[in-house]
N, C-alpha and C. Protein backbone atom coordinates (compact mmCIF):
# COMPACT_ATOMS: atom_id res chain seq x y z
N UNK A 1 -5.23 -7.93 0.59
CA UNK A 1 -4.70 -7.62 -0.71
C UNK A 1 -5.84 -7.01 -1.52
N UNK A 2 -5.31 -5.66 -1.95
CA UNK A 2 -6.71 -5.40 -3.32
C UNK A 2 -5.92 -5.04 -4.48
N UNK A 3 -6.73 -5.91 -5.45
CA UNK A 3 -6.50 -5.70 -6.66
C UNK A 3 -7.28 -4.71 -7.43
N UNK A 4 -6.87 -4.05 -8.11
CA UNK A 4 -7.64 -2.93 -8.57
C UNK A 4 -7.47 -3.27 -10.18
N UNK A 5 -8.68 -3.53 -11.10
CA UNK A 5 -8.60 -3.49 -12.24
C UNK A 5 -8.33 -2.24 -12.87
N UNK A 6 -8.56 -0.85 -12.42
CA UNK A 6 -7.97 0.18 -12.96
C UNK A 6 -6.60 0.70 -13.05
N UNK A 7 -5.83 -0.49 -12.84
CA UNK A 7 -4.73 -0.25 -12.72
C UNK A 7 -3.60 -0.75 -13.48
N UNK A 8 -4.86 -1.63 -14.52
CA UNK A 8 -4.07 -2.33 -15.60
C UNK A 8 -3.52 -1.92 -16.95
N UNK A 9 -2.46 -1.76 -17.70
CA UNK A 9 -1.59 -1.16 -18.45
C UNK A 9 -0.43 -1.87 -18.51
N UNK A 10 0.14 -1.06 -18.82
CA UNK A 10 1.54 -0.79 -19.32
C UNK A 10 1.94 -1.04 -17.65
N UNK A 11 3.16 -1.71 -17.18
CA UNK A 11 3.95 -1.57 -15.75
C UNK A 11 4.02 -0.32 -15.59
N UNK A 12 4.53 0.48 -16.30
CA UNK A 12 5.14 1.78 -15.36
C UNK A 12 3.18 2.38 -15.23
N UNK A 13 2.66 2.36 -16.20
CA UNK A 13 1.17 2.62 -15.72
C UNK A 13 0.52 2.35 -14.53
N UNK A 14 0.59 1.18 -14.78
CA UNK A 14 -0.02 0.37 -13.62
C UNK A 14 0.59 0.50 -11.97
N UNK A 15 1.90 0.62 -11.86
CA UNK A 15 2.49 1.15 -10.55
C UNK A 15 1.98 2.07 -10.46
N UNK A 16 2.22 3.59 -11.34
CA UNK A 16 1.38 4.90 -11.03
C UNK A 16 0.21 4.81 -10.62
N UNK A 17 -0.69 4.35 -11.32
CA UNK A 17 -1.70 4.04 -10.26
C UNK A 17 -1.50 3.76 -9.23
N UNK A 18 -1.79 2.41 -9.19
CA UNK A 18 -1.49 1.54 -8.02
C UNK A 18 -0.83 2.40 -6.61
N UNK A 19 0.18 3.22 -6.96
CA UNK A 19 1.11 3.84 -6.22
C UNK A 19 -0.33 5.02 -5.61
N UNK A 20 -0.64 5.59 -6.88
CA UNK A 20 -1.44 7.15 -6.46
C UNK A 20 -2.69 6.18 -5.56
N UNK A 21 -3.45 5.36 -5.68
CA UNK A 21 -4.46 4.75 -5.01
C UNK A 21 -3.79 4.47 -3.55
N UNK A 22 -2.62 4.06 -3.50
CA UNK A 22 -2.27 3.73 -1.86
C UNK A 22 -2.04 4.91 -0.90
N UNK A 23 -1.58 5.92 -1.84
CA UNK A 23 -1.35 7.16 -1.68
C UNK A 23 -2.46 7.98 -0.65
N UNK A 24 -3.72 7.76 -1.70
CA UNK A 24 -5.09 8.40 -1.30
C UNK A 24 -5.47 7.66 -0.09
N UNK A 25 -5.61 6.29 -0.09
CA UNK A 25 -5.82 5.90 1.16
C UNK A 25 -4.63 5.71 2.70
N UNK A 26 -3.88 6.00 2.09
CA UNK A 26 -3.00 6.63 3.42
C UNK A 26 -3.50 7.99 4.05
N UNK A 27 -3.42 8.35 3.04
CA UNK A 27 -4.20 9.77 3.15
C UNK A 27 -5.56 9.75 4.09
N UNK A 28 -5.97 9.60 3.62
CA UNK A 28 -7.78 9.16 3.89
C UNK A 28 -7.17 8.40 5.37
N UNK A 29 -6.54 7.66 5.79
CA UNK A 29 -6.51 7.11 7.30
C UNK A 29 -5.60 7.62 8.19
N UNK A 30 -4.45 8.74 7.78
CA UNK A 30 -4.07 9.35 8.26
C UNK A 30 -5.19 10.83 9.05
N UNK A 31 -5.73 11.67 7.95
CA UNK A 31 -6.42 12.44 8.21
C UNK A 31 -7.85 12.44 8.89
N UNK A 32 -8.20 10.95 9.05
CA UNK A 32 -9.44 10.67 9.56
C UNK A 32 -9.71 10.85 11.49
N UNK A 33 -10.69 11.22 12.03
CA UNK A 33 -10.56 11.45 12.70
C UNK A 33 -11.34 10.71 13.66
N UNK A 34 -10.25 9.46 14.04
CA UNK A 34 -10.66 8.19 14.76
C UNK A 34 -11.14 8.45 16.37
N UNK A 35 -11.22 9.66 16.87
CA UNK A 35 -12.03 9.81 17.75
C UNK A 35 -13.16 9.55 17.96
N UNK A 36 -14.00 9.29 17.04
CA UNK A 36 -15.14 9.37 16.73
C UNK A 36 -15.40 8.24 17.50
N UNK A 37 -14.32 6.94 17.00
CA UNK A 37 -14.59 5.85 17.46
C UNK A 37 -14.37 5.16 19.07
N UNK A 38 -13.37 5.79 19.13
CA UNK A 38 -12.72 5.41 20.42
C UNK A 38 -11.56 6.80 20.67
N UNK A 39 -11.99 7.69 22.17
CA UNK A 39 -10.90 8.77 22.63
C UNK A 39 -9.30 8.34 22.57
N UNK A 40 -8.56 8.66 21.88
CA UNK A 40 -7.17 8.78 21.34
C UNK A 40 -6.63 7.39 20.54
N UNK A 41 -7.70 6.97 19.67
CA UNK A 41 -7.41 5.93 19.34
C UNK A 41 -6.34 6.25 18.11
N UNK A 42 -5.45 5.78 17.57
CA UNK A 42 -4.19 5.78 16.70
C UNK A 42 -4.80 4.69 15.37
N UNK A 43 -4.74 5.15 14.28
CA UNK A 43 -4.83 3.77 13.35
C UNK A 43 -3.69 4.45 12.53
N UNK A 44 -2.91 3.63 11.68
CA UNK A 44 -2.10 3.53 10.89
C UNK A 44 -2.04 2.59 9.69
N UNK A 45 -1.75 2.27 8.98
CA UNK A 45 -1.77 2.13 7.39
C UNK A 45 -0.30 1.20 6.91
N UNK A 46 -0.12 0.41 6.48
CA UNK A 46 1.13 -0.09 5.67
C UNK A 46 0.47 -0.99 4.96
N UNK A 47 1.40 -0.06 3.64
CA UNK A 47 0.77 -0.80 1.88
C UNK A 47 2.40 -0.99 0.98
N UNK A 48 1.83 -2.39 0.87
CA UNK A 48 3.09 -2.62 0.24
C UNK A 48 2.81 -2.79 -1.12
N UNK A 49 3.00 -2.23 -2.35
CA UNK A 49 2.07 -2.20 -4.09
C UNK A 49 3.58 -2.74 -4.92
N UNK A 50 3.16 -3.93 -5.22
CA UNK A 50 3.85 -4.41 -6.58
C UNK A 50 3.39 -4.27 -7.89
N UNK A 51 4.14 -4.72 -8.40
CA UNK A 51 3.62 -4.49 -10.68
C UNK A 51 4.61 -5.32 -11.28
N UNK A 52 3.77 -6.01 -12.01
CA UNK A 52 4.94 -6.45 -13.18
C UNK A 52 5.56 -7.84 -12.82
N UNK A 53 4.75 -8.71 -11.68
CA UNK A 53 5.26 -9.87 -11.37
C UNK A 53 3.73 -10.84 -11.68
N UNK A 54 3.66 -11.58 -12.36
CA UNK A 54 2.70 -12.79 -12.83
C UNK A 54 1.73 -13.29 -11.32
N UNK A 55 0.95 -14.32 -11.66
CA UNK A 55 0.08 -14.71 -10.68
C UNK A 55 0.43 -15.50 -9.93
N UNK A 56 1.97 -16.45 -10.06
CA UNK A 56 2.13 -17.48 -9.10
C UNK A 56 3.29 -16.72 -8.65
N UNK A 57 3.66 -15.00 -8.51
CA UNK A 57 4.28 -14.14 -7.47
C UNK A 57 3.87 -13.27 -6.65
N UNK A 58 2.46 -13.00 -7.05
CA UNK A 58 1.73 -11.83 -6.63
C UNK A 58 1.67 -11.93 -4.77
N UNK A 59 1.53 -12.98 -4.83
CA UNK A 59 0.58 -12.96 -3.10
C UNK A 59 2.52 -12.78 -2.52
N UNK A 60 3.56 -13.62 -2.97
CA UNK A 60 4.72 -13.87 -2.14
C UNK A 60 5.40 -12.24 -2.60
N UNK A 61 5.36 -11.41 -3.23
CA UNK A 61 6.00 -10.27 -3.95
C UNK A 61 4.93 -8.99 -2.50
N UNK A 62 4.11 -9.33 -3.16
CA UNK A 62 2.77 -8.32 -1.80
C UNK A 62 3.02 -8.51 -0.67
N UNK A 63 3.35 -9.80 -0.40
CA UNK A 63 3.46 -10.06 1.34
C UNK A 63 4.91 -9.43 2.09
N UNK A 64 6.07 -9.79 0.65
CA UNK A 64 7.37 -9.35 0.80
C UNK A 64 7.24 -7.56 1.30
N UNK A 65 6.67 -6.74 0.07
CA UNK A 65 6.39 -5.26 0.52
C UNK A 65 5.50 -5.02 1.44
N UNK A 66 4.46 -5.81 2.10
CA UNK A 66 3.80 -5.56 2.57
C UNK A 66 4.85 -5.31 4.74
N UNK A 67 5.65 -6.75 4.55
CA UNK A 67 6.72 -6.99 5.44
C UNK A 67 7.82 -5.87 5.72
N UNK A 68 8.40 -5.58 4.50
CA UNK A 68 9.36 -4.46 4.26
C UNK A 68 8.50 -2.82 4.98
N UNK A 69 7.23 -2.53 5.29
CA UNK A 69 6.61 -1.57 4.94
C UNK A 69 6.45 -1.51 6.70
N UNK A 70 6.01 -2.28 7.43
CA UNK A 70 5.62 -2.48 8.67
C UNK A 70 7.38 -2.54 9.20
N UNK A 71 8.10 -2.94 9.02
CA UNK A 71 8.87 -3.26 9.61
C UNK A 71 10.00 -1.90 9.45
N UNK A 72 10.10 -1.30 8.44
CA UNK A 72 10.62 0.16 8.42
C UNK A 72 9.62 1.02 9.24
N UNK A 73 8.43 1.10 10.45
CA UNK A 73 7.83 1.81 10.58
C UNK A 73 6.79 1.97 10.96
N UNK A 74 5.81 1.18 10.31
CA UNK A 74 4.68 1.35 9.94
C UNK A 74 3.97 2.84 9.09
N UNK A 75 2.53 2.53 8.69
CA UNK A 75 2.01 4.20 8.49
C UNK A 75 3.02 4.74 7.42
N UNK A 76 3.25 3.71 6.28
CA UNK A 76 3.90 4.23 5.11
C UNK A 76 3.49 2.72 3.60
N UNK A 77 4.32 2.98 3.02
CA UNK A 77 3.77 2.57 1.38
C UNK A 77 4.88 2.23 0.85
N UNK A 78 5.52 0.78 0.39
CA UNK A 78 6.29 0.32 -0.30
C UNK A 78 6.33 -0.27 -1.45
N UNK A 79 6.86 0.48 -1.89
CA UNK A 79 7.07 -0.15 -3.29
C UNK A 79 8.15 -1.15 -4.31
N UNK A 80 7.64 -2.35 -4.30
CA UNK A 80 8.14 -3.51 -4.37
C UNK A 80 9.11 -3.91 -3.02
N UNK A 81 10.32 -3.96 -3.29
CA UNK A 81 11.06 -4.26 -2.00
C UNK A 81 11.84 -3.14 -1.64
N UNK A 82 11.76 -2.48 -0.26
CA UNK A 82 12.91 -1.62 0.43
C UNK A 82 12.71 -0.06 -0.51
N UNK A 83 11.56 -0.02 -0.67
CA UNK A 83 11.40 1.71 -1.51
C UNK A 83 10.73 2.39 -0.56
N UNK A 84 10.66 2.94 0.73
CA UNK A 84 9.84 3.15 1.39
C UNK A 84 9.34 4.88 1.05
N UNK A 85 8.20 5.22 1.04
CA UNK A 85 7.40 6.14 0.34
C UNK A 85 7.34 7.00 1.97
């Protein structure tokens, strides 16, 4: 889970962020070129970004999108529940 203090605002703020940051690092591990590490190695990415739910929902709300995100796929970005990006 990362929390990003730059991402604090207003909800619809704070998703935009939040959203554009998961964005970039999809990005960033999609385009990377994991050869380097190991010949045809595959890495993939699933980010599940909530907003707007308090501290005794955060971890069960994250884990929920985080679930929803892998399970449509993998190598994608959900937002809150069943929004798949």
């Amino acid at each position: 889970m990362l929390l990003d203090p730059h991402t604090a605002g207003s909800a619809v703020a704070s998703e935009k962020a939040a959203v554009g940051l998961a964005l970039r690092i999809l990005d960033v591990v999609r385009t990377h070129d994991w050869d380097a590490l190991a010949s045809g190695l595959a890495i993939t990415v699933s980010v599940g970004v909530v907003s707007g739910v308090g501290p005794a929902d955060l971890l069960t709300s994250v884990s929920a999108a985080l679930h929803d995100a892998k399970e449509l796929g993998r190598d994608r970005l959900v937002i809150g529940a069943r929004t798949p990006v």
